[in-house]
Protein backbone atom coordinates (compact mmCIF):
# COMPACT_ATOMS: atom_id res chain seq x y z
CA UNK A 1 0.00 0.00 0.00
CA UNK A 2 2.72 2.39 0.66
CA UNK A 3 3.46 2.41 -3.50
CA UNK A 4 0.43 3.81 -3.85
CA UNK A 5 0.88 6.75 -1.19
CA UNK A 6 1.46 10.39 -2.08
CA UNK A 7 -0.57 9.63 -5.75
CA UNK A 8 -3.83 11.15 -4.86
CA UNK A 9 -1.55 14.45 -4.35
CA UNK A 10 -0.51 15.08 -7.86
CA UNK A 11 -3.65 17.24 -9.63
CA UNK A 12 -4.86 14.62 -12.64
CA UNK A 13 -5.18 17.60 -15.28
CA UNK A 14 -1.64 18.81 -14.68
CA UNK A 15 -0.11 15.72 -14.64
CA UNK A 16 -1.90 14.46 -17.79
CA UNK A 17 -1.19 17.91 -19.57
CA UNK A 18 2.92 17.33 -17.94
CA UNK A 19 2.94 13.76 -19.49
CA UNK A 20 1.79 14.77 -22.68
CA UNK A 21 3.52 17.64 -23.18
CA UNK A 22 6.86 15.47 -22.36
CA UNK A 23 6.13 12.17 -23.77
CA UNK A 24 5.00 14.09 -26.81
CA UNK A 25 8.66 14.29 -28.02
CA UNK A 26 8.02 18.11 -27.03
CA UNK A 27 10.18 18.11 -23.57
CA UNK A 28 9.62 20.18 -20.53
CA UNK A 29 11.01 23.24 -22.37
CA UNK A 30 7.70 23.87 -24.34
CA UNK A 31 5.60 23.87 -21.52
CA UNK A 32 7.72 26.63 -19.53
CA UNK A 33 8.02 28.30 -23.30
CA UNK A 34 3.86 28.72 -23.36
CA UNK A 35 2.88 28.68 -20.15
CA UNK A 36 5.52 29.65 -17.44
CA UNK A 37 6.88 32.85 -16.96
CA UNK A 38 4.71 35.53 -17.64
CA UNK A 39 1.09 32.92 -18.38
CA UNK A 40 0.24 31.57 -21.17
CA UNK A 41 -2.33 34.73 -22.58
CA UNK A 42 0.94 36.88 -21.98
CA UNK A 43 3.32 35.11 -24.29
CA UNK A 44 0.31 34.26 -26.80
CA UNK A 45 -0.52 37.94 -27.36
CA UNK A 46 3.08 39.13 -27.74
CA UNK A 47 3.76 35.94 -30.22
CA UNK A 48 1.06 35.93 -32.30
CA UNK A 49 0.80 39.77 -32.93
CA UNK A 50 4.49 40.25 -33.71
CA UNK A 51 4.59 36.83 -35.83
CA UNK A 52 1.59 38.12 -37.85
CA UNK A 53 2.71 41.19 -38.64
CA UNK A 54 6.67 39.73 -40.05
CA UNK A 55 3.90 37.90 -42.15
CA UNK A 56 2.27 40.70 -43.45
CA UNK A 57 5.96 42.28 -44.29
CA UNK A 58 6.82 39.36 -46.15
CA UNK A 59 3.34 39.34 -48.20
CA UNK A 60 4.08 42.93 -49.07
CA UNK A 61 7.99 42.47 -49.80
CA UNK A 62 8.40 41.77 -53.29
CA UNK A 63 5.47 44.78 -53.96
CA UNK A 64 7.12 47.21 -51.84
CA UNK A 65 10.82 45.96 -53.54
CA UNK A 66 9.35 47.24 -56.57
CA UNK A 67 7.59 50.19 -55.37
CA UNK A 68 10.59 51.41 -53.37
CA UNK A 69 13.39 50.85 -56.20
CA UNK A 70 11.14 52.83 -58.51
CA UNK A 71 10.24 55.78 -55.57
CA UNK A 72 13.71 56.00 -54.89
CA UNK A 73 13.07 57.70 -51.64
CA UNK A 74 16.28 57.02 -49.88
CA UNK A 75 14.30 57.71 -46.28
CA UNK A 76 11.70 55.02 -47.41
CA UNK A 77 14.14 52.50 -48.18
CA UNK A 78 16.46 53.40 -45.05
CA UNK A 79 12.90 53.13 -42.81
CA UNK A 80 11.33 50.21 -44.27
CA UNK A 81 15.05 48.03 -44.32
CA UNK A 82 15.66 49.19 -40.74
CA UNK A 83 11.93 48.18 -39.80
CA UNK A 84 11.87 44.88 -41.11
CA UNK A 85 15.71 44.18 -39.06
CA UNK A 86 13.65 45.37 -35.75
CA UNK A 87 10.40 43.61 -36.62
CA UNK A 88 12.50 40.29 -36.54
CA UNK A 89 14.27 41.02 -33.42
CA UNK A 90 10.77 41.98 -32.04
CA UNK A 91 9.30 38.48 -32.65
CA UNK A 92 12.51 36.42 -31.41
CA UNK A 93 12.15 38.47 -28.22
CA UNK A 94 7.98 37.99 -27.83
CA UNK A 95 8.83 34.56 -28.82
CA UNK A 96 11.72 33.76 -26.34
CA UNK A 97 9.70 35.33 -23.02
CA UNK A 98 10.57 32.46 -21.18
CA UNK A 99 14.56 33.30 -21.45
CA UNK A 100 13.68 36.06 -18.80
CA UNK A 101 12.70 33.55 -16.19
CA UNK A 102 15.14 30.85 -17.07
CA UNK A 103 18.59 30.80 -14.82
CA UNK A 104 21.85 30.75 -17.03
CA UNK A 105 19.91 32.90 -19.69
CA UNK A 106 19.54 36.65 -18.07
CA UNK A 107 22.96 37.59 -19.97
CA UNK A 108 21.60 36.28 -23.33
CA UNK A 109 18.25 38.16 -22.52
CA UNK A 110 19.10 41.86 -21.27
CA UNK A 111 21.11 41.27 -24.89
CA UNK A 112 18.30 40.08 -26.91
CA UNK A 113 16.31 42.67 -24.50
CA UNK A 114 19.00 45.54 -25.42
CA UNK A 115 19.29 45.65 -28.82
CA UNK A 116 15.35 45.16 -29.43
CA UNK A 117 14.05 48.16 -27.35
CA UNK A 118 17.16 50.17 -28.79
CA UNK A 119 16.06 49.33 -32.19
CA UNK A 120 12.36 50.09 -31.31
CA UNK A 121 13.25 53.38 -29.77
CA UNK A 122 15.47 54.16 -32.78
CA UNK A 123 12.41 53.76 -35.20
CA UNK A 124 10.61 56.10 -32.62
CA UNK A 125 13.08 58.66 -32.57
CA UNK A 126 13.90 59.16 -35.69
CA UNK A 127 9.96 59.30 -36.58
CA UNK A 128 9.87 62.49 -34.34
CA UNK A 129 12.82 63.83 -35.65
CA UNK A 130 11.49 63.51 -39.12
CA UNK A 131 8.23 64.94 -37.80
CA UNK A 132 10.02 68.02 -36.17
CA UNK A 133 11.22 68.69 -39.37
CA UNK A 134 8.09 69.64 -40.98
CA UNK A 135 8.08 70.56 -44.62
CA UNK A 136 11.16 70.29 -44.60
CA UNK A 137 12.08 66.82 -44.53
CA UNK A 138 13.06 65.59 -48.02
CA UNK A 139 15.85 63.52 -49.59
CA UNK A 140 19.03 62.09 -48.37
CA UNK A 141 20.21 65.59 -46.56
CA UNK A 142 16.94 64.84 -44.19
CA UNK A 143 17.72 61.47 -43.80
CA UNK A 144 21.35 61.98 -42.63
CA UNK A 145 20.14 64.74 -39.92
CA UNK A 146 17.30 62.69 -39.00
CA UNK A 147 20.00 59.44 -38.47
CA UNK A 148 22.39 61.32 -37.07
CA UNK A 149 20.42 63.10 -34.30
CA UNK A 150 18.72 59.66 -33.65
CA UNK A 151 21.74 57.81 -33.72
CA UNK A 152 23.29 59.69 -31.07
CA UNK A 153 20.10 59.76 -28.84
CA UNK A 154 19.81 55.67 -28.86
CA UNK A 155 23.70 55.33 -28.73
CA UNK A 156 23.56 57.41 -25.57
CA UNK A 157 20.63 55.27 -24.35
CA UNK A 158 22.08 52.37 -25.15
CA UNK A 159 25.43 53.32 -23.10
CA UNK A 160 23.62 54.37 -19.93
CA UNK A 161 21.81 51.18 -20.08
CA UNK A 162 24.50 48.88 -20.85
CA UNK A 163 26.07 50.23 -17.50
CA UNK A 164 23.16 49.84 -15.16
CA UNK A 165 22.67 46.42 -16.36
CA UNK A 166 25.82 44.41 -16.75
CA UNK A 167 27.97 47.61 -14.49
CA UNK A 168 25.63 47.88 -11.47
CA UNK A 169 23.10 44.59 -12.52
CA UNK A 170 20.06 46.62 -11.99
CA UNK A 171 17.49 44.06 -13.78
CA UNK A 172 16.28 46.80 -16.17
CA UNK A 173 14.51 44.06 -18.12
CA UNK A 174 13.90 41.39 -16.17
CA UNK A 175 10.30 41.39 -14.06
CA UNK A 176 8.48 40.09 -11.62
CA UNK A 177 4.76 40.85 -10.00
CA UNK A 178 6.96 41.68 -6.44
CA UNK A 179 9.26 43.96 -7.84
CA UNK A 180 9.65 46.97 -6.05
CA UNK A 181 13.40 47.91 -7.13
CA UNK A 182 13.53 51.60 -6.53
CA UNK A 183 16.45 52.15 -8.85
CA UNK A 184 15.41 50.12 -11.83
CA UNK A 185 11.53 51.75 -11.69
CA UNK A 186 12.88 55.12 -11.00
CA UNK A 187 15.09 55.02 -14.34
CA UNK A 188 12.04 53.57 -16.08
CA UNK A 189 10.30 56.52 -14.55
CA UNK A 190 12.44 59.14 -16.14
CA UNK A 191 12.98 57.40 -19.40
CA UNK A 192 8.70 57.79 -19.90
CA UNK A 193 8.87 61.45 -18.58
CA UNK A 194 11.02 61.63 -21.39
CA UNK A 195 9.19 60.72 -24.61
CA UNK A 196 5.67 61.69 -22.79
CA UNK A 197 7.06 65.20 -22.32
CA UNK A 198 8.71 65.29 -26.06
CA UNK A 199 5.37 64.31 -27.48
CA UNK A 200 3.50 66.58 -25.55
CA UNK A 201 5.49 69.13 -27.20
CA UNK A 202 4.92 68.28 -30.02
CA UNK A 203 1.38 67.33 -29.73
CA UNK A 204 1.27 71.01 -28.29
CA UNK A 205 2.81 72.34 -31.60
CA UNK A 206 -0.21 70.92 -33.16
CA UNK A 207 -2.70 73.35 -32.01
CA UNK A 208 -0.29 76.51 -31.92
CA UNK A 209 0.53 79.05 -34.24
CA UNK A 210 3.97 76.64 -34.98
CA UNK A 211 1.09 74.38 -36.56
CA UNK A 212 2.07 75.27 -40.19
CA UNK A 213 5.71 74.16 -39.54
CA UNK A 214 4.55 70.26 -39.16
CA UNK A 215 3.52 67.94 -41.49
CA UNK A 216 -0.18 68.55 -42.75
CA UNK A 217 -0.70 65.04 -42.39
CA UNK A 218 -3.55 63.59 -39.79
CA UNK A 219 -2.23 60.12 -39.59
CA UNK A 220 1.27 62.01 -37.64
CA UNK A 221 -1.07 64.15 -35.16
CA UNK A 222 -3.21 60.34 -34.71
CA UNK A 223 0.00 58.58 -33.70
CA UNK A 224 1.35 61.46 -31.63
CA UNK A 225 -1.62 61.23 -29.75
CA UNK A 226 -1.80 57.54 -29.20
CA UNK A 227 2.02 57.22 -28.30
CA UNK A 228 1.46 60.07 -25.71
CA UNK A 229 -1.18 58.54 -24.39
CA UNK A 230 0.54 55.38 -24.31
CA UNK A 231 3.83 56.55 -22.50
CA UNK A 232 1.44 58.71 -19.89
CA UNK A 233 0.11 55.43 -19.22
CA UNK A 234 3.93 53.57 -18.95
CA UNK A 235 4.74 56.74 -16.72
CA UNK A 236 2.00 56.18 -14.35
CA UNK A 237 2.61 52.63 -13.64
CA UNK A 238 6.13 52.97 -13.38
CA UNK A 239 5.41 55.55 -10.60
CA UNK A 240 2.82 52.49 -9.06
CA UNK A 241 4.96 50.06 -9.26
CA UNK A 242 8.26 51.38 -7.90
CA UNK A 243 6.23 51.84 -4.73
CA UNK A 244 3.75 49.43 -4.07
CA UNK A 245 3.70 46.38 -6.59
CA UNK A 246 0.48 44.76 -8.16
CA UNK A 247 -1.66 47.20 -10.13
CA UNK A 248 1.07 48.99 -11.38
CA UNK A 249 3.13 46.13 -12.58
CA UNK A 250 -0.06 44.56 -14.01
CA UNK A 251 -0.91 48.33 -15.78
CA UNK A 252 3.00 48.37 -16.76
CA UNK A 253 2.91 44.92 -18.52
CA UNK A 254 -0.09 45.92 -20.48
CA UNK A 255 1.67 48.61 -22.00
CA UNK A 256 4.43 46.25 -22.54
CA UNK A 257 2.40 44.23 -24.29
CA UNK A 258 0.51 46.62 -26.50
CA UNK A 259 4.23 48.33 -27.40
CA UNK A 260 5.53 45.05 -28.86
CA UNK A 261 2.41 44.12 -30.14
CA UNK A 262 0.87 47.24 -31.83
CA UNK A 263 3.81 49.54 -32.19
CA UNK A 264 5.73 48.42 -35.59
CA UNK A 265 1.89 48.11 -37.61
CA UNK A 266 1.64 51.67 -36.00
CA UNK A 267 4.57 53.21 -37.32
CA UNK A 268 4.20 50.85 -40.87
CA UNK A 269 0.58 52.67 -40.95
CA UNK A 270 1.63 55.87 -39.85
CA UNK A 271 4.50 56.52 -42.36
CA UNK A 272 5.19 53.97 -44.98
CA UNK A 273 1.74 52.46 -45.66
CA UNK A 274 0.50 55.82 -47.10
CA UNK A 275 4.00 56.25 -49.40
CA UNK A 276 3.04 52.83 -50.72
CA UNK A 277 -0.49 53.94 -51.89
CA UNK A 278 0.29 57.34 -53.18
CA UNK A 279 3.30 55.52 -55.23
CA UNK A 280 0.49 53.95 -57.28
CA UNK A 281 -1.16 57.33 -57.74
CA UNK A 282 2.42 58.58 -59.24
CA UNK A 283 3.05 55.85 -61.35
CA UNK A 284 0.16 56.65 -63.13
CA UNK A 285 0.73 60.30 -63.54
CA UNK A 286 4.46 58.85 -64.89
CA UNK A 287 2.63 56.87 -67.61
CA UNK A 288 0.09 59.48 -68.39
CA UNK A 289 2.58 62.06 -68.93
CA UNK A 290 5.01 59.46 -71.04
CA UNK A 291 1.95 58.95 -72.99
CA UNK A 292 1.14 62.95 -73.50
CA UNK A 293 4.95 63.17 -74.28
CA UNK A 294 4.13 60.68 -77.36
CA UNK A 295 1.08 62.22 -78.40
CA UNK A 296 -1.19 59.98 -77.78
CA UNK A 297 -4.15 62.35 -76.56
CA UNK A 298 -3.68 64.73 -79.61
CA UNK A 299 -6.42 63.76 -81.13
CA UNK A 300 -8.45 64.78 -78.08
CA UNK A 301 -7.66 68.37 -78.97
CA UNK A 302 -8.78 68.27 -82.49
């Protein structure tokens, strides 16, 4: 009888759903890789929405090749090359969530960690930059200002972070629902003060007299507002959770989650999406005027 004791302890759904899992041929490793860590909904969300939109780049790729070598809009290219490097680094970090909460692995992920919310930012950045701009803004002079100023900005960020992280080993991107480091949230704190007060500048530009000096375009006011609504949000549970962990970590993680989900579609919508459609509208003013050039309307003025 004693074989038999301590069975009735194990939960029969978890130890079927164990078993399977293992005996599957799938290992331990993919259950901690879907449902560990940060749950199961967590890791889906991130996964699916970043995996789905690399899809929807690689649909579009050999369209916008051909759109973009016939534009030749060096910013374009430069924007839509750089976003596809960032959307893939963006989808091996949603997809590898469960590096954050494996031992051994913290090194590989505050790298994997670094370089993806440095390339994010960069993408960010460099949008404002172009956006601060105004009219302005136009061929590869604009381009090299806009890289350059955003280039130094992410370097910079990059540098201070680097130090915190593997200098001090502040977990900057490592969390946990009890984490109250003062250090790490107050950083967090004043890198969202940051971009909420830059686009509350700008978003204040908007409706002053320095209106006429930014683009005339409504999708950039539409995704000033929802990014400054988005890091007011960040900045508000950072300021939560630094002091008293639980709503403001779960508030944090949602913007987390809707960053790396919805902010790369956001940005493709926001500036290349519309270059893409109005290319067609050029292309046929090319041909038209080709065909004018040949006189093939003549006859419409006879």
């Amino acid at each position: 009888m004693r074989a038999f004791e301590g069975v009735a302890e194990v939960p029969l759904p978890s130890l079927v759903l164990n078993s399977t899992l293992e005996q599957g041929g799938f290992g331990p490793g993919l259950y901690g890789w879907i449902f560990e860590c940060h749950g199961f909904w967590h890791n889906l969300a991130l996964i699916v929405s970043s995996g789905l939109f690399v899809l929807y780049l690689a649909f579009l790729s050999k369209r916008s090749f051909v759109k973009l070598s016939h534009g030749r809009s060096y910013i374009m290219i430069a924007y839509y090359g750089i976003l596809w490097f960032v959307s893939i680094l963006n989808f091996a970090w949603c997809s590898l969530q469960a590096w954050e909460c494996t031992s051994g692995k913290e090194v590989t992920w505050n790298l994997l960690s670094l370089f993806t919310t440095s390339g994010m930012l960069f993408l960010e950045v460099s949008l404002m930059a172009f956006i601060l701009q105004g009219n302005y803004a136009s061929g590869l002079e604009a381009l090299t200002r806009t890289f350059v100023v955003s280039g130094l900005i992410v370097a910079l960020d990059i540098l201070l972070k680097a130090i915190y992280v593997f200098g001090f080993g502040i977990p900057l991107f490592i969390y946990n629902q009890d984490d109250t480091h003062r250090i790490k949230w107050g950083l967090w704190v004043v890198h969202k003060l940051v971009l909420t007060a830059v686009y509350g500048i700008i978003l204040f530009m908007y409706h002053s007299r320095w209106r006429e000096r930014l683009p005339a375009r409504p999708a950039f006011y539409n995704y000033i507002t929802i990014m400054l609504c988005m890091n007011a949000i960040a900045l508000f549970a950072c300021g939560l959770t630094g002091n008293v962990a639980g709503f403001g970590f779960w508030l944090y993680d949602l913007t987390v989650i809707c960053y790396h989900a919805f902010y790369l579609p956001l940005l493709y919508v926001t500036f290349l999406a519309d270059f893409f459609q109005e290319e067609d509208l050029q292309l046929e003013n090319v041909y038209y005027s080709e065909m004018k050039d040949a006189g093939f309307f003549d006859a419409d003025w006879e």
